[in-house]
Protein backbone atom coordinates (compact mmCIF):
# COMPACT_ATOMS: atom_id res chain seq x y z
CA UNK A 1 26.11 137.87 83.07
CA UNK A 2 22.33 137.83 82.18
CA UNK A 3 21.54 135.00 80.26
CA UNK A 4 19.53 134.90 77.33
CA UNK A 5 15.50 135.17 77.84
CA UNK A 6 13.98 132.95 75.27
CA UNK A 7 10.60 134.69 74.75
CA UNK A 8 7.99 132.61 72.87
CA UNK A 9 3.99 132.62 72.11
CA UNK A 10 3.88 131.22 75.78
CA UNK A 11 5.62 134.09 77.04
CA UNK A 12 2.29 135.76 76.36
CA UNK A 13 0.70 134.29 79.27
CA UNK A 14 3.01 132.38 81.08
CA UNK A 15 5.77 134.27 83.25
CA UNK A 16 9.21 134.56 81.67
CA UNK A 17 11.92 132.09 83.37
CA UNK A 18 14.80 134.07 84.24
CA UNK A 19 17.93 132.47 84.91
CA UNK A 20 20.37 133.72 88.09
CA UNK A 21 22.88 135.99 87.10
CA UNK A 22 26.65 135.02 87.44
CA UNK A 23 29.48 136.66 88.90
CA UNK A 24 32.48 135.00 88.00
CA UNK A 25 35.66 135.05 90.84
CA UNK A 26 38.86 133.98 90.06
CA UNK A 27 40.82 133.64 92.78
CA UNK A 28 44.51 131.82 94.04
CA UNK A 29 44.02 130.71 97.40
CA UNK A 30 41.77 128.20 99.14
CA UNK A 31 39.92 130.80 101.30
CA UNK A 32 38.17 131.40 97.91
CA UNK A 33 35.55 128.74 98.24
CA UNK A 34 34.25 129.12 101.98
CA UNK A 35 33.87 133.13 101.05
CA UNK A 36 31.88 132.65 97.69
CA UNK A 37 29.80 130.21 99.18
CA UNK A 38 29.07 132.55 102.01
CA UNK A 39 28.24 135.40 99.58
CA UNK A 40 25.85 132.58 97.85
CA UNK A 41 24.39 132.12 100.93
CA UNK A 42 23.89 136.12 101.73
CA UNK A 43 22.15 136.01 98.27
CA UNK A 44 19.49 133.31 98.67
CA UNK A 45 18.98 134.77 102.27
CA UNK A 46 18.06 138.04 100.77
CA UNK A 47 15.89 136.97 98.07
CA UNK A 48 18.31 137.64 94.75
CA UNK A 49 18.90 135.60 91.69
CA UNK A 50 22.33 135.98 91.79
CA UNK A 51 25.27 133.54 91.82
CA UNK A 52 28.50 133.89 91.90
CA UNK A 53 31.36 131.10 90.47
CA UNK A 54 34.25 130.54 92.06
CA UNK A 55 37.00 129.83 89.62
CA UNK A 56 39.95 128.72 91.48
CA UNK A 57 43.55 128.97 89.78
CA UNK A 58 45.84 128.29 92.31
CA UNK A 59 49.08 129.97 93.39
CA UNK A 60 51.36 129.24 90.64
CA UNK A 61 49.15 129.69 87.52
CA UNK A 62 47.48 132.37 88.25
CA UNK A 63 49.75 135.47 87.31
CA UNK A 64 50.20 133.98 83.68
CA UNK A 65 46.31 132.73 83.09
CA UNK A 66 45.00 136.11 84.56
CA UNK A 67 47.68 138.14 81.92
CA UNK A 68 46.44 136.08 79.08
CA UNK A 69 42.73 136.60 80.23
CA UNK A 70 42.84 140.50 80.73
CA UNK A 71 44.45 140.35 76.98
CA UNK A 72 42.00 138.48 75.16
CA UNK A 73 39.08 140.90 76.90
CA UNK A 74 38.17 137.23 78.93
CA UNK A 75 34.97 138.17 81.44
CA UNK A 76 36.60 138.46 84.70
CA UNK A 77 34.39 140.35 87.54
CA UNK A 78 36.29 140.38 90.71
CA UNK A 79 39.99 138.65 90.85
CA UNK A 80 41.75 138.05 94.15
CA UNK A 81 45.50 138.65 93.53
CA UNK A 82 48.65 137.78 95.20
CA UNK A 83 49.18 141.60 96.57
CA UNK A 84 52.89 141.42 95.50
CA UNK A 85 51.82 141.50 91.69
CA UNK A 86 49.13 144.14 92.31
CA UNK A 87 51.18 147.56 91.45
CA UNK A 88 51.95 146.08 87.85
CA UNK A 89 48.14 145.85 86.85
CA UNK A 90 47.17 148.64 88.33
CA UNK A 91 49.81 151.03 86.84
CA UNK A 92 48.50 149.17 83.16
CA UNK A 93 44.93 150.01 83.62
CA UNK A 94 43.86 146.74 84.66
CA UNK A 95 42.04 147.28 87.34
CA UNK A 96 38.40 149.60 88.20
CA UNK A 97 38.54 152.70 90.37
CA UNK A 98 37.17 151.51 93.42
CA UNK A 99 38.63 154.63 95.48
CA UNK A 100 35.32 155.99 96.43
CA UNK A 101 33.72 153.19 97.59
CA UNK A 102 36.16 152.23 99.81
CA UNK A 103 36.49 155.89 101.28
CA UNK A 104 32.57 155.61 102.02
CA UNK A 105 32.99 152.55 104.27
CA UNK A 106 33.20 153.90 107.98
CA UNK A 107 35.83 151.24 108.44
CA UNK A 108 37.97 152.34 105.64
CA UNK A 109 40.64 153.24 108.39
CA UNK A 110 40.56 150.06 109.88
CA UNK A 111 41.78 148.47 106.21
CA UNK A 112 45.44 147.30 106.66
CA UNK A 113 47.52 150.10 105.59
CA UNK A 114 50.49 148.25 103.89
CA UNK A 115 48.00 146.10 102.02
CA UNK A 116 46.14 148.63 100.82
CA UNK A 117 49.06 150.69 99.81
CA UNK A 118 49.58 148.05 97.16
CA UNK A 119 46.53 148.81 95.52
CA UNK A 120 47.12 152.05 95.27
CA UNK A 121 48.40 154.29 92.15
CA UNK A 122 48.55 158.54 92.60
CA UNK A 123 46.27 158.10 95.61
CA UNK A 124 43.59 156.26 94.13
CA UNK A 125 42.58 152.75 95.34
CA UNK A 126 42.20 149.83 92.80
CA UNK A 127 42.38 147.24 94.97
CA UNK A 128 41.07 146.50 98.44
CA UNK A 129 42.96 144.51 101.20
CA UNK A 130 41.51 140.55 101.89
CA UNK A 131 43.06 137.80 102.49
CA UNK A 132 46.39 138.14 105.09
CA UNK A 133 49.59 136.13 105.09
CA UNK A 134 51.34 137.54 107.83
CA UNK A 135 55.59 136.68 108.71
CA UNK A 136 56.84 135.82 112.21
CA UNK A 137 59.11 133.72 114.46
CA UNK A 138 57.64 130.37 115.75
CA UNK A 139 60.06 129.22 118.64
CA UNK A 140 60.16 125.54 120.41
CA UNK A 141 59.56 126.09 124.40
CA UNK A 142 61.05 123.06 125.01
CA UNK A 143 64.48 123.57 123.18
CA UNK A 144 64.55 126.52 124.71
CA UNK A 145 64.11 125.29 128.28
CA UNK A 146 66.55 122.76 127.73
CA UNK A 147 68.92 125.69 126.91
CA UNK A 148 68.26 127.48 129.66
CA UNK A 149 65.97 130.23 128.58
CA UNK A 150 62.25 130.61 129.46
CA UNK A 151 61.20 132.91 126.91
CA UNK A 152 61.89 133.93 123.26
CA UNK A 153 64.49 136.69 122.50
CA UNK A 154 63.64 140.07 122.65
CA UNK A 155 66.19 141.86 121.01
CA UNK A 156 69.38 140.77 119.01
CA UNK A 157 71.33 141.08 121.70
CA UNK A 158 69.37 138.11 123.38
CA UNK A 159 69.54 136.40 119.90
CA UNK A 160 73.39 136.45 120.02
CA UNK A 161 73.10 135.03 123.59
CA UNK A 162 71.17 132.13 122.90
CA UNK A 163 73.24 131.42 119.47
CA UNK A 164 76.08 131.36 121.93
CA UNK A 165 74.08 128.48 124.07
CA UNK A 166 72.82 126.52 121.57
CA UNK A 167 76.22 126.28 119.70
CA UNK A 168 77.78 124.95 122.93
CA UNK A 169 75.13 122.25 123.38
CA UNK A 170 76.12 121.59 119.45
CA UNK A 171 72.45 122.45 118.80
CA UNK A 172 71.08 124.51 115.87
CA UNK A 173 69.29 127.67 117.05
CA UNK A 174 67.95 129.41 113.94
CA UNK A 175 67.70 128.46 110.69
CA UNK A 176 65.97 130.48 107.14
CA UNK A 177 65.49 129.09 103.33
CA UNK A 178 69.09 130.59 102.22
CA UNK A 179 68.17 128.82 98.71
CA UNK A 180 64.54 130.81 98.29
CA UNK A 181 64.36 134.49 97.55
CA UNK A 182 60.74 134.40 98.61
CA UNK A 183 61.53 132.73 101.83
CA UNK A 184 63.54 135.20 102.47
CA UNK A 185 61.41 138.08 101.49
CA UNK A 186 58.94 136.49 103.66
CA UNK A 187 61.29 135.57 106.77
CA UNK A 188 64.40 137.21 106.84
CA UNK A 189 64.26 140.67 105.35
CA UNK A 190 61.25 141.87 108.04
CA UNK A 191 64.20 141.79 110.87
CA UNK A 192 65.87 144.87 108.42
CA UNK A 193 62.25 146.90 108.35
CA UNK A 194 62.03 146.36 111.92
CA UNK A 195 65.29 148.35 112.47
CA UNK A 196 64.19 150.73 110.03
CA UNK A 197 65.88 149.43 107.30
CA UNK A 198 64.50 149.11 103.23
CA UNK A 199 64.67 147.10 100.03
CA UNK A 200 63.57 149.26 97.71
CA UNK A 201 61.84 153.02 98.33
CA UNK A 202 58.04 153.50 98.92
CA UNK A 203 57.45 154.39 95.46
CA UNK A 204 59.12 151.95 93.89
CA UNK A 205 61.40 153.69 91.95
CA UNK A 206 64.64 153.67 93.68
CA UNK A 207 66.74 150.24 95.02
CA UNK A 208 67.85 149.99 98.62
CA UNK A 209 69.25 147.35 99.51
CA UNK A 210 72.49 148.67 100.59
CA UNK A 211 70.86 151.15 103.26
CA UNK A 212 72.58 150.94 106.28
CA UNK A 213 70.09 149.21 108.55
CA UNK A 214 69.68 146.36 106.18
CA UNK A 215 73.38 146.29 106.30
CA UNK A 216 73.22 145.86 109.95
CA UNK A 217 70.90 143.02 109.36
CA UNK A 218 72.93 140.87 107.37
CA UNK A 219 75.63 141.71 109.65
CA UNK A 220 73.53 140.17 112.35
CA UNK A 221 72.51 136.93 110.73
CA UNK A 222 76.67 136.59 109.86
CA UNK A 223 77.47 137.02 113.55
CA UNK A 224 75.00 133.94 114.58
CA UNK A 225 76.43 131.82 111.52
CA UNK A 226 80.23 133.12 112.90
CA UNK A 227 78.76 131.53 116.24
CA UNK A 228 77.47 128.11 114.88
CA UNK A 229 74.13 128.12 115.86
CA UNK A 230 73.40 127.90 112.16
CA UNK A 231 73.16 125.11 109.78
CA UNK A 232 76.61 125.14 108.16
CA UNK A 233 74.48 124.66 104.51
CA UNK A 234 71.80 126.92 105.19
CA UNK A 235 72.63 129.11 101.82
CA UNK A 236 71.03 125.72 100.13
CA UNK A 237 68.00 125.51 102.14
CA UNK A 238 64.56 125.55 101.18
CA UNK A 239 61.41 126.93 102.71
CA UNK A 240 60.57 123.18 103.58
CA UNK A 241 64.08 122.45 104.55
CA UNK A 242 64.06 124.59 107.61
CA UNK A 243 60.21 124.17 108.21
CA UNK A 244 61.05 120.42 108.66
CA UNK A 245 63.69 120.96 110.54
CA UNK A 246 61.52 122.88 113.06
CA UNK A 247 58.93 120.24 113.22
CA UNK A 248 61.21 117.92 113.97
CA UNK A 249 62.45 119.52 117.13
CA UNK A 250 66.18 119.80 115.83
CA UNK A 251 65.60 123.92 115.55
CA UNK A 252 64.84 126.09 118.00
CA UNK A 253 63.62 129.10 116.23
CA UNK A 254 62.68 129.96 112.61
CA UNK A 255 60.69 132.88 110.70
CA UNK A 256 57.24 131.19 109.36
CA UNK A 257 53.53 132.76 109.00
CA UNK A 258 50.70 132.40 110.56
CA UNK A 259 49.30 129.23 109.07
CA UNK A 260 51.98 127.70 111.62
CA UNK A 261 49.72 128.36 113.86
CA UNK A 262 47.88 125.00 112.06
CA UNK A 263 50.11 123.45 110.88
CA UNK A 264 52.31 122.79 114.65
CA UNK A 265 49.49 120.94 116.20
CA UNK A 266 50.37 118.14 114.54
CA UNK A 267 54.08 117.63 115.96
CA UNK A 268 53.26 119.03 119.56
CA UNK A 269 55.62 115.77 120.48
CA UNK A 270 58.46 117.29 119.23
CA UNK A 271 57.76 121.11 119.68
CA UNK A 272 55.94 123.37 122.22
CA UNK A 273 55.36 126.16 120.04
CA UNK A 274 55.68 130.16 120.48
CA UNK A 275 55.19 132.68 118.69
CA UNK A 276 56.66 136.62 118.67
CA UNK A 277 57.73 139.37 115.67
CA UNK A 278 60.54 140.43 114.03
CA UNK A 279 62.27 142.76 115.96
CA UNK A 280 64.61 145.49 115.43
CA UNK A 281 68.18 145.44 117.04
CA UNK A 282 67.15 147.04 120.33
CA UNK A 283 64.01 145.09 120.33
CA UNK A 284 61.66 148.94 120.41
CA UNK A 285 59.97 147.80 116.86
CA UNK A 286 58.71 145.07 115.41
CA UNK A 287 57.84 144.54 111.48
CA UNK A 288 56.52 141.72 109.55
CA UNK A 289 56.08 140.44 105.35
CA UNK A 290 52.56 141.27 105.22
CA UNK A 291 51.84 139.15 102.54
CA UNK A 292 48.57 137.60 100.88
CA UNK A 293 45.58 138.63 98.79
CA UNK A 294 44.23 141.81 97.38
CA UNK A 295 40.47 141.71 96.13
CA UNK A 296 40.18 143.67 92.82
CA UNK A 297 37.65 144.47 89.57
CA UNK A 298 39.30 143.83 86.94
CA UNK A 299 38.65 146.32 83.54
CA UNK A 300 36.94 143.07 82.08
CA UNK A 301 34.34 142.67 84.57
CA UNK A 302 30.40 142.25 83.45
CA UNK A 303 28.92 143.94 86.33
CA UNK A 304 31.24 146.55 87.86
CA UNK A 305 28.06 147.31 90.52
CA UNK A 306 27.63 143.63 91.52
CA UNK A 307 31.36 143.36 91.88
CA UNK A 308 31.16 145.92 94.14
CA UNK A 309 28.69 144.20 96.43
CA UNK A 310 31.22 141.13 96.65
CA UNK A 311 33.94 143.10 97.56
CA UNK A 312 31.77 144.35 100.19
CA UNK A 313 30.99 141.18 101.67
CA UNK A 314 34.54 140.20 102.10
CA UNK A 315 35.46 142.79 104.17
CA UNK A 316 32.28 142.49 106.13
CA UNK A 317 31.97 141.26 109.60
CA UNK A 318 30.27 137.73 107.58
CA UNK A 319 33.34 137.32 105.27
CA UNK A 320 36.16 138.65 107.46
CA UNK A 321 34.81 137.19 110.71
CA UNK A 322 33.01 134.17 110.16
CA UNK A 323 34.61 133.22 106.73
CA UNK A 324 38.05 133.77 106.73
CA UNK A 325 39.41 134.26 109.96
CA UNK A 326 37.36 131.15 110.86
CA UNK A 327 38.88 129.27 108.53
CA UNK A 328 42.35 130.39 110.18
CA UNK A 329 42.97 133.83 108.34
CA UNK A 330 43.85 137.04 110.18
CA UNK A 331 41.52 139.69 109.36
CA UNK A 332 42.57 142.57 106.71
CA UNK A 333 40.61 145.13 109.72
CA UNK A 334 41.78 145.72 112.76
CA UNK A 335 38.57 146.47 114.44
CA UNK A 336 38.30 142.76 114.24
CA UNK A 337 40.94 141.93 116.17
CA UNK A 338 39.43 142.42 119.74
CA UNK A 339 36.54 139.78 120.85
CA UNK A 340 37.20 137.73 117.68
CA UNK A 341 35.87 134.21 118.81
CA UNK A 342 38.42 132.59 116.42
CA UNK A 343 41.18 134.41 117.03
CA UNK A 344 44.00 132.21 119.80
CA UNK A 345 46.70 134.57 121.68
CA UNK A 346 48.84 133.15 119.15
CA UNK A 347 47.04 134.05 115.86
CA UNK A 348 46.94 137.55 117.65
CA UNK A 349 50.67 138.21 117.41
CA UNK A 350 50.75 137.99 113.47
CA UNK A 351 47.67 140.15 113.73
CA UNK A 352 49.08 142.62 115.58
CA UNK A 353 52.57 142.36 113.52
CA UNK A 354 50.21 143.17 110.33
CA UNK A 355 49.61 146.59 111.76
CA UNK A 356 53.06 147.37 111.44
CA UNK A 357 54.33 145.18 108.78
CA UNK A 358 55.73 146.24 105.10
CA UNK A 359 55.60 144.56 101.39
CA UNK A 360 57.25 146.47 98.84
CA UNK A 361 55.39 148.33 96.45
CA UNK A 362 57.04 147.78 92.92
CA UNK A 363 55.59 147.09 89.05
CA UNK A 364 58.78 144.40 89.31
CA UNK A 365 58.65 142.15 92.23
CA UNK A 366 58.97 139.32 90.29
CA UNK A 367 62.28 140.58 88.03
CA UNK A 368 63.87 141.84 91.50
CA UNK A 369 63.86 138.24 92.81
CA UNK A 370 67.11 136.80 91.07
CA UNK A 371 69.30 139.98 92.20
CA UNK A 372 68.18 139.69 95.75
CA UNK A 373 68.48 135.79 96.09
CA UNK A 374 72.13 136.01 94.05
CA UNK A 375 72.96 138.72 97.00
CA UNK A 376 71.95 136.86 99.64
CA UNK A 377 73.35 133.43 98.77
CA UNK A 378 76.63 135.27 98.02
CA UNK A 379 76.40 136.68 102.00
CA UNK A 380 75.77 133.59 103.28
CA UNK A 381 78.65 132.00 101.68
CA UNK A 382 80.68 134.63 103.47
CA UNK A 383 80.71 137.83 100.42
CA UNK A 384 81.74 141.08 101.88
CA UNK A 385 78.47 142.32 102.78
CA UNK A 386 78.85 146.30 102.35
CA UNK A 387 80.01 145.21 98.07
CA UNK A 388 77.83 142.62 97.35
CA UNK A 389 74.96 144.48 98.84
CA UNK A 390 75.89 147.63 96.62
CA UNK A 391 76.28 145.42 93.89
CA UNK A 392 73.06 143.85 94.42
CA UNK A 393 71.18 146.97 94.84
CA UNK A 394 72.74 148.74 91.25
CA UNK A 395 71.65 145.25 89.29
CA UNK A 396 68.16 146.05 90.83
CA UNK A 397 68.23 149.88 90.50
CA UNK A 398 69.03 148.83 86.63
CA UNK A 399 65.70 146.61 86.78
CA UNK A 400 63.79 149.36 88.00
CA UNK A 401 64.54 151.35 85.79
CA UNK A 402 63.64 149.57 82.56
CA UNK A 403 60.29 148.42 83.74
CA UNK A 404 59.25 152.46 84.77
């Protein structure tokens, strides 16, 4: 936003003072900060009086504060969204075009595809890919060893082996947040896309939670509890429960992202970390929740153009690159993936697991929640599987179709 140019009688002969314009961010996560002030910085170093704002919001806020400001016309000129939420503004004309800019950028192919496909709406882009969470199983070496394997489990087959072990040392093998439907989004669900399972279609439209591969993966996750290699309460767990558990060296193997990467070098006295994907039940594919950020323009923006030019920064070699993978992110291309200085062996297996990772596009993530976390809890508590998955998936098909 230009501000106001007060001209007076010594505007006459003295030059006007123009103040730098403003480009005002909101955005959710902390990689905000680092990547505005790098775009500052691009600024000064090019000579323009431009500025933009970072206005952070934070995780939990941010759906219901961005709502309220897209309704009372508040100035918003680029918003980074949880990606998740990102099919419901678009499909309410909430979001700028931004189709043909993207398809100009010669690494428009290198964008992460199931990302991107959040932002889209009848083939046309409102929303570009930027900021990555990416699912995956951290494993304990040294639990492991103990047990007598020297590597992580390939397949489900191997999973079922080393259930067996652990449970006859008395020693927990796996555990997931049983309590928390994201958790479980996040954590649990990728092991049904991996063996080509689904949770709801690819438009969004249709519920499918019952199909016969996801089956197969809560029949998989029963067999280990059947085994004992499971925390007997692990329907009540939270994301922290089993994350602690982990840290603590009393776990051998749970799902997690990539900022475990981090977050393990602290407790390397308890656990020797490793890292590898979901995997289907023959262990020939491998999935993850490719979770995170998409960067958008939203329909209240000030300067659609200058927008544009942040957007463009973030997915630049400075914002992707020395920004936010830097700062421990894994980079939304995939060209920058190879001779990344900041990306470990270990970052590059949730990197890799982007390129074929899922999130499911629907206008109501959010209302599906309760229906998936009632099925799952009622599974883990030892529900017939095949009904309360069909039940499950008829209370969401009903959800569907009152918000389409």
């Amino acid at each position: 936003m230009k501000t106001t140019v007060f001209v007076t009688l010594a505007a006459l002969v003295l030059p006007m003072a123009v103040e730098a314009e403003e480009l005002i961010i909101w955005s959710r996560g902390e990689w905000g900060a680092p990547m505005v002030e790098g775009f500052n910085e691009k600024m000064k170093a090019d000579g323009r009086d431009v500025v933009a704002v970072n206005n952070y919001i934070g995780h939990a806020d941010f759906p219901i504060k961005f709502t309220a400001a897209l309704s009372a016309g508040e100035r918003v000129d680029v918003a980074s969204i949880d990606l998740i939420n990102v099919p419901f503004y678009a499909s309410q004309g909430a979001l700028e075009d931004i189709t043909d800019f993207l398809k100009e950028q010669p690494y428009y192919d290198t964008l992460n595809q199931a990302q991107l496909h959040l932002g889209t709406i009848d083939g046309r882009h409102f929303a570009a890919p930027n900021a990555a969470d990416v699912s995956g199983f951290v494993y304990n070496k040294k639990l492991l060893t103990e047990m007598g394997f020297d590597g992580p489990p390939e397949n489900w087959g191997d999973m079922l082996t080393m259930c067996e072990a652990f449970a006859k040392g008395g020693k927990h093998f796996i555990a997931w947040p049983g309590a928390n439907a994201g958790g479980q989004m996040f954590t649990v669900l990728p092991m049904a896309w991996a063996n080509g399972g689904s949770w709801v279609s690819e438009d969004g439209k249709s519920a499918e939670l019952d199909h016969p591969k996801t089956v197969e993966m809560f029949e998989h996750y029963r067999a280990m509890m059947d085994l004992g290699c499971v925390p007997e309460n692990v329907g009540t767990w939270q994301w922290g429960d089993k994350q602690d558990a982990f840290l603590a060296g009393t776990v051998g193997m749970i799902g997690t992202g990539n900022f475990m990467v981090k977050t393990v070098e602290d407790h390397l006295d308890k656990v020797d970390p490793g890292f590898a994907p979901f995997m289907s039940a023959d262990g020939s594919a491998n999935s993850a929740f490719v979770g995170g950020d998409l960067v958008a323009i939203p329909a209240t923006t000030g300067n659609k153009e200058l927008a544009i030019e942040f957007i463009q920064y973030v997915l630049s070699q400075s914002g992707q690159v020395d920004v936010y993978t830097k700062n421990g992110g894994i980079p939304i291309r995939s060209d920058f993936f190879a001779d990344n200085p900041h990306l470990t062996d270990n970052h590059l297996v949730f990197a890799n697991a982007s390129e074929v990772g899922h999130v499911p596009f629907t206008v109501v993530y959010q209302e599906l929640m309760n229906p998936w976390l009632v099925a799952a809890q009622e599974i883990w508590a030892g529900g017939d599987i095949n009904e309360v998955l069909a039940e499950g998936d008829a209370a969401m098909q009903r959800i569907i179709d009152a918000g389409n």
